[in-house]
PDB file of N, CA and C in Angstrom:
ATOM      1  N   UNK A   1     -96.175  18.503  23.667  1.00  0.00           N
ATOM      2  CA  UNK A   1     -97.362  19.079  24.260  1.00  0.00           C
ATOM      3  C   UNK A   1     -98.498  18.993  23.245  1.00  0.00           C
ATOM      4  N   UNK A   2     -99.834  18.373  23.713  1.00  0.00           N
ATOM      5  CA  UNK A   2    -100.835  18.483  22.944  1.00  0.00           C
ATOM      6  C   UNK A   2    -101.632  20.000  23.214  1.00  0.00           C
ATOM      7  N   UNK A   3    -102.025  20.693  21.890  1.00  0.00           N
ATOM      8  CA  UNK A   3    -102.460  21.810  21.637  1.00  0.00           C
ATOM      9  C   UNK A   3    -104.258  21.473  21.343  1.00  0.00           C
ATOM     10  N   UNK A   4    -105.203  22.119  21.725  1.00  0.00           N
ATOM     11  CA  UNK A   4    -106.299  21.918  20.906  1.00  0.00           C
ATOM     12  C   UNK A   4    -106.232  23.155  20.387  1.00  0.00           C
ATOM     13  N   UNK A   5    -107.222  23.093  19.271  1.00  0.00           N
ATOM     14  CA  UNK A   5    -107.325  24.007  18.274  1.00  0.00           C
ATOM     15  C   UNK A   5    -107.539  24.969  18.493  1.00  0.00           C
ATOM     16  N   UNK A   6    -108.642  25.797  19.645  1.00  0.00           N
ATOM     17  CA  UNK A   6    -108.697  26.875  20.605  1.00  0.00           C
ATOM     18  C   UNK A   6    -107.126  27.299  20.639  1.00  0.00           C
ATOM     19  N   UNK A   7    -106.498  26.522  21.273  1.00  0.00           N
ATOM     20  CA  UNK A   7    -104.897  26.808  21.815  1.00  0.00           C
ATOM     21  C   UNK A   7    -103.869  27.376  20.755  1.00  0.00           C
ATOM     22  N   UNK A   8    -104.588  26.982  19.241  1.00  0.00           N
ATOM     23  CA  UNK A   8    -103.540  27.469  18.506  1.00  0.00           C
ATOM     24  C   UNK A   8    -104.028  28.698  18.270  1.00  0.00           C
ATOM     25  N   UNK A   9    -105.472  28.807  17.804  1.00  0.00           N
ATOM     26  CA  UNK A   9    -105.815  30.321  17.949  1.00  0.00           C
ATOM     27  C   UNK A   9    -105.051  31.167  18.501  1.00  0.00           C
ATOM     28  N   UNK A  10    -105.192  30.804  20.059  1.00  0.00           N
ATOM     29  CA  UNK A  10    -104.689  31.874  20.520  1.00  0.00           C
ATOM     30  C   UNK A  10    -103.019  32.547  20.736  1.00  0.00           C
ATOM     31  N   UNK A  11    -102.157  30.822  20.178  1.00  0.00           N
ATOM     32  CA  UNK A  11    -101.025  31.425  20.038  1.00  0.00           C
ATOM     33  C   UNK A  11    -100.379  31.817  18.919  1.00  0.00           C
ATOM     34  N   UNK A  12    -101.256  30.905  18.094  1.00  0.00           N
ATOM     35  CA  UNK A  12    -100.690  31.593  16.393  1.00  0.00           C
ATOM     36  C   UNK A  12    -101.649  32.067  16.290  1.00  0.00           C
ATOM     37  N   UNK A  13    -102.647  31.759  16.193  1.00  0.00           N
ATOM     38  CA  UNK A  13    -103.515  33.035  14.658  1.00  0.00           C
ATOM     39  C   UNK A  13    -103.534  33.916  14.974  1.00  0.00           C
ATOM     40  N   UNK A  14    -104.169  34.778  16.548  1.00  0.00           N
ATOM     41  CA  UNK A  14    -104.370  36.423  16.855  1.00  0.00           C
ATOM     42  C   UNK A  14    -103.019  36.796  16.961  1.00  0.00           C
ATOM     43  N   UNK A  15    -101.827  36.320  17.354  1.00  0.00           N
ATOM     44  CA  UNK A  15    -100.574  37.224  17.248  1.00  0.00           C
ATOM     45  C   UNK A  15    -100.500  37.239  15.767  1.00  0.00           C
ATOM     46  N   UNK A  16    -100.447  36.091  14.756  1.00  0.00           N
ATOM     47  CA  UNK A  16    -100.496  36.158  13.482  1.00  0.00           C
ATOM     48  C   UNK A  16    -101.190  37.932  12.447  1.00  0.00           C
ATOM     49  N   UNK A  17    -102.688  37.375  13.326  1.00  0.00           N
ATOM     50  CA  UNK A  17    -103.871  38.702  12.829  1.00  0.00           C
ATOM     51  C   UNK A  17    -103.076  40.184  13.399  1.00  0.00           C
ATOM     52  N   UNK A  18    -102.353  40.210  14.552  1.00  0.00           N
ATOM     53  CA  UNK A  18    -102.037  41.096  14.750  1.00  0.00           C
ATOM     54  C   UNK A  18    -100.431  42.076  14.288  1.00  0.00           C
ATOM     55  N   UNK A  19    -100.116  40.930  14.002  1.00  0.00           N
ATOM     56  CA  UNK A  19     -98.660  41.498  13.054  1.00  0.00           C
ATOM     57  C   UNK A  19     -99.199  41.973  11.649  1.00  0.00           C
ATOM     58  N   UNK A  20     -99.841  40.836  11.155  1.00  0.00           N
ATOM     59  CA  UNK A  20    -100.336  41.670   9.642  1.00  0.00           C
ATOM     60  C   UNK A  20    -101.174  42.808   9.651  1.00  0.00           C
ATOM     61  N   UNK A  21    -101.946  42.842  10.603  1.00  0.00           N
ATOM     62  CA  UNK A  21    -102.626  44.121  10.889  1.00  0.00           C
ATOM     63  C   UNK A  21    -101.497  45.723  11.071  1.00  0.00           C
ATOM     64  N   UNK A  22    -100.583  45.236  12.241  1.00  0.00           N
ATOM     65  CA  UNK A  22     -99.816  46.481  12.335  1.00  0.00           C
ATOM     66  C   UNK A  22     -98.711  46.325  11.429  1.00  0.00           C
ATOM     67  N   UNK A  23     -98.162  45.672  10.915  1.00  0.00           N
ATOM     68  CA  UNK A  23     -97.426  46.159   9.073  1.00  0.00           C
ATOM     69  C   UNK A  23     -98.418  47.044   8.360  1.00  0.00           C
ATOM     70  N   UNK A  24     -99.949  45.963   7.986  1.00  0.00           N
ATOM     71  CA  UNK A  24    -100.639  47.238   6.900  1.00  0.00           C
ATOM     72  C   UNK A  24    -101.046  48.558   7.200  1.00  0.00           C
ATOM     73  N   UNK A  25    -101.425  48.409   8.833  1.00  0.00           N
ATOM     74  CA  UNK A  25    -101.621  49.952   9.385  1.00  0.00           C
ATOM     75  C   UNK A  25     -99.684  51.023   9.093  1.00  0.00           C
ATOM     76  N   UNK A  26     -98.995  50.275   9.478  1.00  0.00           N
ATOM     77  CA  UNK A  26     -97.911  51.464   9.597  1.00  0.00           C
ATOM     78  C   UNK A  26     -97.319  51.648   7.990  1.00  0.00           C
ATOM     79  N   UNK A  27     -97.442  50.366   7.427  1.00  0.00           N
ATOM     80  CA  UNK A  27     -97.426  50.366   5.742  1.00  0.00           C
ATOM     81  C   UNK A  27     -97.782  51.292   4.688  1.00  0.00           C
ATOM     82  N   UNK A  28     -99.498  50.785   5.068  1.00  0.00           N
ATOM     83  CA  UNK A  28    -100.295  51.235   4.062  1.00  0.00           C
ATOM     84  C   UNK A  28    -100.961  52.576   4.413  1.00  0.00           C
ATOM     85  N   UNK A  29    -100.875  52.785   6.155  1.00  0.00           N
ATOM     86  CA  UNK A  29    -101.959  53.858   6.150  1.00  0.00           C
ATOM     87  C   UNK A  29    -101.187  54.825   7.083  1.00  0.00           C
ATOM     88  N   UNK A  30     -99.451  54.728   7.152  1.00  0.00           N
ATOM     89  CA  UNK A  30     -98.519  55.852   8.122  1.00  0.00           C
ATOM     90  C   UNK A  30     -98.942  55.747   9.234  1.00  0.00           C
ATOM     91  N   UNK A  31     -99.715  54.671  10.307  1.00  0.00           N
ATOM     92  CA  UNK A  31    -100.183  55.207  11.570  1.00  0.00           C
ATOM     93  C   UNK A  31     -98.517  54.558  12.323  1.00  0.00           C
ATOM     94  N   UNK A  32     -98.408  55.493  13.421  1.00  0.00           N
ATOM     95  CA  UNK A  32     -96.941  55.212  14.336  1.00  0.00           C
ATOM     96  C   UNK A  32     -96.628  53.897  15.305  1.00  0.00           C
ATOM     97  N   UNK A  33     -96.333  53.332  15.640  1.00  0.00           N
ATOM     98  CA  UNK A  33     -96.147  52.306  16.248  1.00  0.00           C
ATOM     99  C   UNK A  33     -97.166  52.655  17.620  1.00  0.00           C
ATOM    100  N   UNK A  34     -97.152  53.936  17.843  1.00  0.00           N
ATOM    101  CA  UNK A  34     -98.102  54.005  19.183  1.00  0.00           C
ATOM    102  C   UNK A  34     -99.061  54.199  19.001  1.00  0.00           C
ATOM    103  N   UNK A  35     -99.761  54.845  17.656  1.00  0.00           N
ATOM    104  CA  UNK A  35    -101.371  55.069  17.208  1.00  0.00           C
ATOM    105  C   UNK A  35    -101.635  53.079  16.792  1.00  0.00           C
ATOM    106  N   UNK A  36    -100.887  52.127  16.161  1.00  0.00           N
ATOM    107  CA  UNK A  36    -101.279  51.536  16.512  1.00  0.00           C
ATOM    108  C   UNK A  36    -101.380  50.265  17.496  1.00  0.00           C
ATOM    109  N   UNK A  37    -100.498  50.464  18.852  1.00  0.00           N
ATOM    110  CA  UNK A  37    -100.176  49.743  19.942  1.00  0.00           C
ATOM    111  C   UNK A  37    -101.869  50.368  20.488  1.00  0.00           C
ATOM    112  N   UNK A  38    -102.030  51.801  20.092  1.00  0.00           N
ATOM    113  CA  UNK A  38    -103.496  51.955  20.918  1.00  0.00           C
ATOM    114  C   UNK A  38    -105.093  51.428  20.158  1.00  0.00           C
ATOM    115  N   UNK A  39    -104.313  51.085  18.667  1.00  0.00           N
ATOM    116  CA  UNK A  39    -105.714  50.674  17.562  1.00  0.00           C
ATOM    117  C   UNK A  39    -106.096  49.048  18.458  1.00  0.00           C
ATOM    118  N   UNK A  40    -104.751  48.400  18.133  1.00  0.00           N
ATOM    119  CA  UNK A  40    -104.701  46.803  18.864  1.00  0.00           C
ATOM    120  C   UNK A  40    -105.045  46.653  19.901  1.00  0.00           C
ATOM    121  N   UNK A  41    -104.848  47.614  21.280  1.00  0.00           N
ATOM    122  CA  UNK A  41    -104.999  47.608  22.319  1.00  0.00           C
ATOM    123  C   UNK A  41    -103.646  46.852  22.956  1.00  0.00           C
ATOM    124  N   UNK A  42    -102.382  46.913  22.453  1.00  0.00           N
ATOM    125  CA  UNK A  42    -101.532  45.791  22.690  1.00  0.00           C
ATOM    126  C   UNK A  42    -100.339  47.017  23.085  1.00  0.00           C
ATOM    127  N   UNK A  43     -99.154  46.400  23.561  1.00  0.00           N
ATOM    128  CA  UNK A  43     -97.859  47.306  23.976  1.00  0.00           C
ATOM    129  C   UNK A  43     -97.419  48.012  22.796  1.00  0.00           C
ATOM    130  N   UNK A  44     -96.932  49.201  22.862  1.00  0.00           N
ATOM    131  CA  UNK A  44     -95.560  49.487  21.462  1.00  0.00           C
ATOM    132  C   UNK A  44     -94.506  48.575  21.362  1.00  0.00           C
ATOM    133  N   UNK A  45     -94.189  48.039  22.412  1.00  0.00           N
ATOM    134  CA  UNK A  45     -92.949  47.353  22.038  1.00  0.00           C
ATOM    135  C   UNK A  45     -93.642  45.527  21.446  1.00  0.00           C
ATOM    136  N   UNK A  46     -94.715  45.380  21.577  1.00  0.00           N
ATOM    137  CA  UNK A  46     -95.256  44.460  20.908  1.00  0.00           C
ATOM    138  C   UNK A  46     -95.688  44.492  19.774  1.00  0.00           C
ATOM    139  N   UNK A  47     -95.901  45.878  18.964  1.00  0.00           N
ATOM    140  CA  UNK A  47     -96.048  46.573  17.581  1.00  0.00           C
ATOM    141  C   UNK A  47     -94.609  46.308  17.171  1.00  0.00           C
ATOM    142  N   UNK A  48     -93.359  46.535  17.713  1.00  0.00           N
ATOM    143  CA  UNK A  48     -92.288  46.803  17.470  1.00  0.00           C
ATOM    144  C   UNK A  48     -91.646  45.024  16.887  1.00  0.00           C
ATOM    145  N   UNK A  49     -92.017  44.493  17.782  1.00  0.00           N
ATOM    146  CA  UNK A  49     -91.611  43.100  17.847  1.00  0.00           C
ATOM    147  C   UNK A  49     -92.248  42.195  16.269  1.00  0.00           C
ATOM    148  N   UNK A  50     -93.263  42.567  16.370  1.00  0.00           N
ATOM    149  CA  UNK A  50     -94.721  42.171  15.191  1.00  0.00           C
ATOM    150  C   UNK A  50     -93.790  42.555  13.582  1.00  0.00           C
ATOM    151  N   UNK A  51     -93.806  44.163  13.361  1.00  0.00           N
ATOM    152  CA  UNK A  51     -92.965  44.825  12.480  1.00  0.00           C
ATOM    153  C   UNK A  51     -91.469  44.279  11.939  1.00  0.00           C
ATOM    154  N   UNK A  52     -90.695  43.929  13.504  1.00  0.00           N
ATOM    155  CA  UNK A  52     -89.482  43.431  12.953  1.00  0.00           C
ATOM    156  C   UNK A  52     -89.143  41.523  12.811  1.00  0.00           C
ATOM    157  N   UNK A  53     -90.496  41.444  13.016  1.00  0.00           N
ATOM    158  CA  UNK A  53     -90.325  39.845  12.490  1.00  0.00           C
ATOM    159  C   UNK A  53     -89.131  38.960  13.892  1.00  0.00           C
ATOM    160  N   UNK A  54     -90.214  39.503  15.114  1.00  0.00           N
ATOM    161  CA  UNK A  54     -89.510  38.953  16.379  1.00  0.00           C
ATOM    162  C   UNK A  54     -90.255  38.236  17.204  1.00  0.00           C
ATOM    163  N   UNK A  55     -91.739  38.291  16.557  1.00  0.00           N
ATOM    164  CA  UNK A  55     -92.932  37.553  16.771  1.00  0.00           C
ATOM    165  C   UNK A  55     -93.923  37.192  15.774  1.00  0.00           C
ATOM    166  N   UNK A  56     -94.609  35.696  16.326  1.00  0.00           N
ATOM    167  CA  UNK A  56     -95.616  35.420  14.966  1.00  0.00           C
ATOM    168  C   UNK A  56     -94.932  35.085  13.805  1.00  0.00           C
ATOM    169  N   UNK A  57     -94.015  34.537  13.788  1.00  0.00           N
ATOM    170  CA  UNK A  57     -93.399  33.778  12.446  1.00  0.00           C
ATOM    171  C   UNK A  57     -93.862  32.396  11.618  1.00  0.00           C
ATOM    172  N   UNK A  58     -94.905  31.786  12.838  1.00  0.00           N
ATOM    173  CA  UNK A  58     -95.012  30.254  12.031  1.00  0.00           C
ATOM    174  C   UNK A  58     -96.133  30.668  11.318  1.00  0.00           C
ATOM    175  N   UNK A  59     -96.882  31.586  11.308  1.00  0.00           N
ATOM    176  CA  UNK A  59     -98.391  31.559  10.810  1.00  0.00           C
ATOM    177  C   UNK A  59     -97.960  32.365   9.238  1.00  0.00           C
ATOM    178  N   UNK A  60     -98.445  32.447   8.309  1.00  0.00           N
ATOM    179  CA  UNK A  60     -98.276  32.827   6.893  1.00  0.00           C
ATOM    180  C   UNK A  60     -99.692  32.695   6.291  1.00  0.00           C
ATOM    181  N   UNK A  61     -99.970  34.069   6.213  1.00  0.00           N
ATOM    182  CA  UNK A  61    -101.422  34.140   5.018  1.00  0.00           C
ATOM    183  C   UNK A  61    -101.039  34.488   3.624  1.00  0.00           C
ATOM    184  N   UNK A  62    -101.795  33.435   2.867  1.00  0.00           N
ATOM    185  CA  UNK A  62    -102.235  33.803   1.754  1.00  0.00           C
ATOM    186  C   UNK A  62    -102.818  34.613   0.887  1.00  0.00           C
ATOM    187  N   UNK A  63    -102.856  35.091  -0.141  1.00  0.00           N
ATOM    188  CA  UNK A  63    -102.836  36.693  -0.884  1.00  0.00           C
ATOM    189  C   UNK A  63    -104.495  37.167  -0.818  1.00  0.00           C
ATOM    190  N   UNK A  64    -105.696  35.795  -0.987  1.00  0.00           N
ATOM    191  CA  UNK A  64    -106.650  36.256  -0.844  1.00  0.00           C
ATOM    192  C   UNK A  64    -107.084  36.714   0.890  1.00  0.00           C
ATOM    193  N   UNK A  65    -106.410  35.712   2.202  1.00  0.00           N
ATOM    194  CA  UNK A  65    -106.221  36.076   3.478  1.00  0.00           C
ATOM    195  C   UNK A  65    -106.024  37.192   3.338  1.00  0.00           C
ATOM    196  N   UNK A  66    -104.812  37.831   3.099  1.00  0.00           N
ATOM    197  CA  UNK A  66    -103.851  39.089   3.731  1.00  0.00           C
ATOM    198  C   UNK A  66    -105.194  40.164   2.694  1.00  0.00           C
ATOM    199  N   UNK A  67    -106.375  40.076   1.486  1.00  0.00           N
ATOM    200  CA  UNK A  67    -106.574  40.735   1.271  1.00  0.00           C
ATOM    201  C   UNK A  67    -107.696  40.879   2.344  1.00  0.00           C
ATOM    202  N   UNK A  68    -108.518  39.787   3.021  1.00  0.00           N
ATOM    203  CA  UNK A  68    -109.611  40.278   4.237  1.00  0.00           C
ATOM    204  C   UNK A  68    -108.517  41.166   5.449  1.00  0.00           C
ATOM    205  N   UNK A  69    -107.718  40.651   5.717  1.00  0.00           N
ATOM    206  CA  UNK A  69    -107.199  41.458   6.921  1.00  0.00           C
ATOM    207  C   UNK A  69    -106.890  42.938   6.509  1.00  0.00           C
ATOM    208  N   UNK A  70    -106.355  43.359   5.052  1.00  0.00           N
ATOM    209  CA  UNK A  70    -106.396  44.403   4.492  1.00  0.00           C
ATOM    210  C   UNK A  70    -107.585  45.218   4.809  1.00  0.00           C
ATOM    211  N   UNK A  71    -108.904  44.865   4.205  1.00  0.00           N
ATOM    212  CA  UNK A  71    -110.007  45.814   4.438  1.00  0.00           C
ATOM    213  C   UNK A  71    -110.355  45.337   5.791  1.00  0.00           C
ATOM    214  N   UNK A  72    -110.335  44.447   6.765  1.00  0.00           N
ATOM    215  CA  UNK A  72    -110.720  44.222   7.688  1.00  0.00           C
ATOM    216  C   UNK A  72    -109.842  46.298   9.011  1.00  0.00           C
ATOM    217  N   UNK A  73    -108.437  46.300   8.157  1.00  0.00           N
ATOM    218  CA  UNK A  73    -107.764  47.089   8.661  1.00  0.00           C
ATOM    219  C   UNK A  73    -108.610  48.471   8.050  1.00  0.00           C
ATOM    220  N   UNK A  74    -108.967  48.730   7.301  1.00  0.00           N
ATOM    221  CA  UNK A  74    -110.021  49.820   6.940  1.00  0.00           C
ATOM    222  C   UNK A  74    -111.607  49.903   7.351  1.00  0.00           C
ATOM    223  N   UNK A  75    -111.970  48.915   8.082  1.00  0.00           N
ATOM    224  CA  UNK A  75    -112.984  49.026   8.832  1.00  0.00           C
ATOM    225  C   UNK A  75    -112.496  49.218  10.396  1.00  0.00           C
ATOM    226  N   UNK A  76    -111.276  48.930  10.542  1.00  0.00           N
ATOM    227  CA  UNK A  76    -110.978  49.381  12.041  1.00  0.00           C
ATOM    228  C   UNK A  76    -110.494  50.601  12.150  1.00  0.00           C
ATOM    229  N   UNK A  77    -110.357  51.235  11.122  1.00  0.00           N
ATOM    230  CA  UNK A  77    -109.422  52.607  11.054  1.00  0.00           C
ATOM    231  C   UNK A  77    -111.197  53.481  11.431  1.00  0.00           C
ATOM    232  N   UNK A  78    -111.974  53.065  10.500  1.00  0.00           N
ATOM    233  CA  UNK A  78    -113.240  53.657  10.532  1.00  0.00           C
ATOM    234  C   UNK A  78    -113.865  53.978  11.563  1.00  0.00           C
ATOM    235  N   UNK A  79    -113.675  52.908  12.357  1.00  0.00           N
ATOM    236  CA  UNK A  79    -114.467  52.280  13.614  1.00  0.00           C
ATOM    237  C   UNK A  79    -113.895  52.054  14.455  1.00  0.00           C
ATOM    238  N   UNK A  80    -112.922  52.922  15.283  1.00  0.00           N
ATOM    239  CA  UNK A  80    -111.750  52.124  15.930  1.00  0.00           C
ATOM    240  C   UNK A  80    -112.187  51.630  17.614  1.00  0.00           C
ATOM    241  N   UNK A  81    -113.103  52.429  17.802  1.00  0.00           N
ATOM    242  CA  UNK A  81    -113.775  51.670  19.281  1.00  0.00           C
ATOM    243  C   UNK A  81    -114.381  50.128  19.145  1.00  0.00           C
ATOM    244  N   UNK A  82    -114.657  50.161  18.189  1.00  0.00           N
ATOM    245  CA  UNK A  82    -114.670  48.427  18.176  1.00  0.00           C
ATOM    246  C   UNK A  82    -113.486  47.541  17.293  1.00  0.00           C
ATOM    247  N   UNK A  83    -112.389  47.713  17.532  1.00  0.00           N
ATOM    248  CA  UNK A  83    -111.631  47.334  16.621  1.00  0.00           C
ATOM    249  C   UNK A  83    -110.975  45.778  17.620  1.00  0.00           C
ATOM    250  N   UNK A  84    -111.399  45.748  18.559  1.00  0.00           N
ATOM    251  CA  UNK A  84    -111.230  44.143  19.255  1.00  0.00           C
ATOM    252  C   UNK A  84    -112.481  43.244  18.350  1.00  0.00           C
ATOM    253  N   UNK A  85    -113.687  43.720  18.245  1.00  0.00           N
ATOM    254  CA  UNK A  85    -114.487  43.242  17.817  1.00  0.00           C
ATOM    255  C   UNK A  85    -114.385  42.558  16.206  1.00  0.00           C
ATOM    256  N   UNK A  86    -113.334  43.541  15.562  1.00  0.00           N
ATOM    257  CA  UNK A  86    -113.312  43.298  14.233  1.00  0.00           C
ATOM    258  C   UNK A  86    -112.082  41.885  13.809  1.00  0.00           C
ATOM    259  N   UNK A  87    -111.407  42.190  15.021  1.00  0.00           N
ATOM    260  CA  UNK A  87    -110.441  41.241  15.171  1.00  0.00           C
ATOM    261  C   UNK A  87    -111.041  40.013  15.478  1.00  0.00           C
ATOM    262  N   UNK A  88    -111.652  40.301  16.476  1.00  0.00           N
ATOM    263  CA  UNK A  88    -112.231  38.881  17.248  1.00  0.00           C
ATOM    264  C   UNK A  88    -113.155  38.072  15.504  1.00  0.00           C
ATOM    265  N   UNK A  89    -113.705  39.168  14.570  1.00  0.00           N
ATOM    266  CA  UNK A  89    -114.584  38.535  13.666  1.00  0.00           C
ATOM    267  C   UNK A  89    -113.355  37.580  12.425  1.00  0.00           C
ATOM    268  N   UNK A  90    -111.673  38.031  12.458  1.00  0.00           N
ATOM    269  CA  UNK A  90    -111.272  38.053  11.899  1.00  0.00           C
ATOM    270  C   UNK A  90    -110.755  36.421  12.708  1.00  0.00           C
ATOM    271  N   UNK A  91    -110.747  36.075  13.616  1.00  0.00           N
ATOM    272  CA  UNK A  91    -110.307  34.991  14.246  1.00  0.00           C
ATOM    273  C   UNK A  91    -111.422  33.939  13.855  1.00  0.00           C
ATOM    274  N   UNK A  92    -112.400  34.246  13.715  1.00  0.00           N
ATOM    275  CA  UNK A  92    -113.717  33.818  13.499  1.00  0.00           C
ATOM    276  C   UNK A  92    -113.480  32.769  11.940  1.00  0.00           C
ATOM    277  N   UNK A  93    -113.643  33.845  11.174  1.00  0.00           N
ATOM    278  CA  UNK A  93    -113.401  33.594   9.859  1.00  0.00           C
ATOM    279  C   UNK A  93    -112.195  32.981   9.350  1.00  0.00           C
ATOM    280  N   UNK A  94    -111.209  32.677  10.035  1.00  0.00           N
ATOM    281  CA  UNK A  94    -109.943  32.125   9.847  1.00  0.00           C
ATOM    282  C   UNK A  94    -109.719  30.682  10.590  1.00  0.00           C
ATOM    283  N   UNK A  95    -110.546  30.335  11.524  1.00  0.00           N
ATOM    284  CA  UNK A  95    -110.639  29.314  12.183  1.00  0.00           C
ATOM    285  C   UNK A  95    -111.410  28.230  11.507  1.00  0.00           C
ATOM    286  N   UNK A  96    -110.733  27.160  11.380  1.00  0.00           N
ATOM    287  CA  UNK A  96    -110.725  25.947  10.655  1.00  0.00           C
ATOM    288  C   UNK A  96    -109.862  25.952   9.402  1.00  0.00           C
ATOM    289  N   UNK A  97    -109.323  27.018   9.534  1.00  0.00           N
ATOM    290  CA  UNK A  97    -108.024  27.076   8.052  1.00  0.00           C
ATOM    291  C   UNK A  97    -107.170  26.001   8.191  1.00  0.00           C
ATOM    292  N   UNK A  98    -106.215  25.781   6.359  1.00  0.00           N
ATOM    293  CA  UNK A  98    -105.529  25.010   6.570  1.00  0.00           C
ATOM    294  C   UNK A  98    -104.680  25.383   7.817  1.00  0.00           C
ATOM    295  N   UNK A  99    -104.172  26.729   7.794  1.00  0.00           N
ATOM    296  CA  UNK A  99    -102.825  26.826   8.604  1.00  0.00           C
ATOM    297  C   UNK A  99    -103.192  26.471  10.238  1.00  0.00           C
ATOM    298  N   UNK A 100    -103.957  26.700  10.533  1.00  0.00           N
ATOM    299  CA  UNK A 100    -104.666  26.318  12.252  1.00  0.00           C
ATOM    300  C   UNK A 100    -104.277  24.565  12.057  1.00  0.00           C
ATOM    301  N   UNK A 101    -104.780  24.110  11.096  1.00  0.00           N
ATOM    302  CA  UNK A 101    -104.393  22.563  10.852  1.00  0.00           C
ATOM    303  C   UNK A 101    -102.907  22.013  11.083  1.00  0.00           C
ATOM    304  N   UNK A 102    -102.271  22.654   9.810  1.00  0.00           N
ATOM    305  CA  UNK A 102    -101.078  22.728  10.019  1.00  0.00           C
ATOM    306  C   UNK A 102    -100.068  22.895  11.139  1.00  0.00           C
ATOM    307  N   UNK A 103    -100.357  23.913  12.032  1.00  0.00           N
ATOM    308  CA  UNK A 103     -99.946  24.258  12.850  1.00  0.00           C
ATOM    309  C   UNK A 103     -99.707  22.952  14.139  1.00  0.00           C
ATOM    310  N   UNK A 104    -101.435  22.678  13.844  1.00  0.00           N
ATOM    311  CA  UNK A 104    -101.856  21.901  15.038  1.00  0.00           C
ATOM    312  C   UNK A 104    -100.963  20.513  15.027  1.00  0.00           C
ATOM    313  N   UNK A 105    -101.094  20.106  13.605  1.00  0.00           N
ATOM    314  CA  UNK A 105    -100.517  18.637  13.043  1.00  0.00           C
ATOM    315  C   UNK A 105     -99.194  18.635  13.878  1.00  0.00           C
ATOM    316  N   UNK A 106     -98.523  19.901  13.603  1.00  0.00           N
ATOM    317  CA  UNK A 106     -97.140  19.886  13.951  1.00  0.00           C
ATOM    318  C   UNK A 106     -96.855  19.746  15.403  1.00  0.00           C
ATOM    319  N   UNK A 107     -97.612  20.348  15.813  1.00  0.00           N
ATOM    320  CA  UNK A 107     -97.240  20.131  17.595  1.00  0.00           C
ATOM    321  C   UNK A 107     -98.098  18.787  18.028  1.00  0.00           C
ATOM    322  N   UNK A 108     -98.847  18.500  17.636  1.00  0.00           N
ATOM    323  CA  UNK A 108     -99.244  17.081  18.008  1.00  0.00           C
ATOM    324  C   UNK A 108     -99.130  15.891  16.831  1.00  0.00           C
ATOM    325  N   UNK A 109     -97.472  15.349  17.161  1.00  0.00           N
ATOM    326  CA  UNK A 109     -97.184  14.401  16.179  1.00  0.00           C
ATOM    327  C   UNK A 109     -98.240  12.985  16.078  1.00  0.00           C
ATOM    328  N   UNK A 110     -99.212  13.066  17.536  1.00  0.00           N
ATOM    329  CA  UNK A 110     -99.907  11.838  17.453  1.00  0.00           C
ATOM    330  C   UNK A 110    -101.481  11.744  16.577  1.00  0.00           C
ATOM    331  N   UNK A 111    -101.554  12.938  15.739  1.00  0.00           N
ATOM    332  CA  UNK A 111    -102.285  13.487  15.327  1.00  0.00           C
ATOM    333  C   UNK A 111    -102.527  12.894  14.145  1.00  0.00           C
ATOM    334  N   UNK A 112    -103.772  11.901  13.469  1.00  0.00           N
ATOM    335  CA  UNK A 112    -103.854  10.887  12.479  1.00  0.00           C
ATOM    336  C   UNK A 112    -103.667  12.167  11.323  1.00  0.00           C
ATOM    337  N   UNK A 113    -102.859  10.944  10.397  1.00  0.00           N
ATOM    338  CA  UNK A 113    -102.728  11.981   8.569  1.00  0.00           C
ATOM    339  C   UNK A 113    -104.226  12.835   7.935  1.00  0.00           C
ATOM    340  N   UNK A 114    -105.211  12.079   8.574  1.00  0.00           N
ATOM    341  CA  UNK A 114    -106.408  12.380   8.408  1.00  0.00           C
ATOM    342  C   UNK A 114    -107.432  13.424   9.452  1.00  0.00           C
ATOM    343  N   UNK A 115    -107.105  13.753   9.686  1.00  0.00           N
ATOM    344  CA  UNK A 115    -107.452  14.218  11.260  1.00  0.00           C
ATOM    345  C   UNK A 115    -107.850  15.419  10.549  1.00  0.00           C
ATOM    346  N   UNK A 116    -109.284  15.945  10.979  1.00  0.00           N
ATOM    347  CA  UNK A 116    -110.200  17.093  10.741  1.00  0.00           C
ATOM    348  C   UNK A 116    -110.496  18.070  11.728  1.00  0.00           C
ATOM    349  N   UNK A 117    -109.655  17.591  12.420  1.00  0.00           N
ATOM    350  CA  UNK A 117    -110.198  18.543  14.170  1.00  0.00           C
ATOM    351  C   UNK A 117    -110.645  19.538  14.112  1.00  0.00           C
ATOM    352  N   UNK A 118    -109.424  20.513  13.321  1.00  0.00           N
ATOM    353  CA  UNK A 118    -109.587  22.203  13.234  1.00  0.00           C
ATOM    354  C   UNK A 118    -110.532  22.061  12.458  1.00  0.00           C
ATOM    355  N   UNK A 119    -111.285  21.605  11.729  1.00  0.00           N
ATOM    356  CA  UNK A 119    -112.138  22.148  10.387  1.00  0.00           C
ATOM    357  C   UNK A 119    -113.777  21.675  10.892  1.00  0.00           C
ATOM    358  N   UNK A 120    -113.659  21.034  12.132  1.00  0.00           N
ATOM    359  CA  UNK A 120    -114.956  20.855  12.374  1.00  0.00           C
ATOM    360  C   UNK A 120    -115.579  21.607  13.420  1.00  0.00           C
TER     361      UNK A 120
END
């Protein structure tokens, strides 16, 4: 199946953004699987899934990544009525990454060694 880059967004990176988000929320800041199924706007049992590494496995951020999604998670704690918004900025800023590349390369083997798609 050919993926465009939109397509991986939406199946890796925001489930991606959203697992690392609810680890550092239940991690770093004690909120419950249901304070944040209601921060995400997403199910508990999709917090649950995220946490135990039953979803979102191909995507992997890097230490300076995982540190924007970190404070990105302290501006949503702040602000939590717009916390789709902060996400949506976090999809933003992550789009054209290697890993969107990566990702993409992989599901479309017809995809030249050179190929810039995601980054443009």
């Amino acid at each position: 199946m050919k993926l465009m880059p939109q397509e991986i967004e939406v199946w890796y990176l925001i489930p991606a953004l959203r697992k690392e988000l609810a680890k550092i929320f239940i991690k770093d800041f004690n909120l419950s699987q249901r304070n944040v199924a209601e921060l995400l706007q997403i199910t508990e049992s999709a917090v649950s899934q995220y946490v135990t590494a039953k979803r979102a496995n191909e995507f992997r951020f890097n230490k300076q990544e995982h540190e924007t999604i970190k404070k990105t998670a302290k501006k949503m704690l702040a602000d939590r009525k717009n916390s789709n918004a902060y996400l949506y900025q976090l999809t933003i800023k992550f789009r054209g990454s290697e890993n969107i590349c990566k990702i993409h390369k992989k599901q479309d083997k017809s995809l030249p060694v050179a190929c810039k798609i995601c980054c443009e």
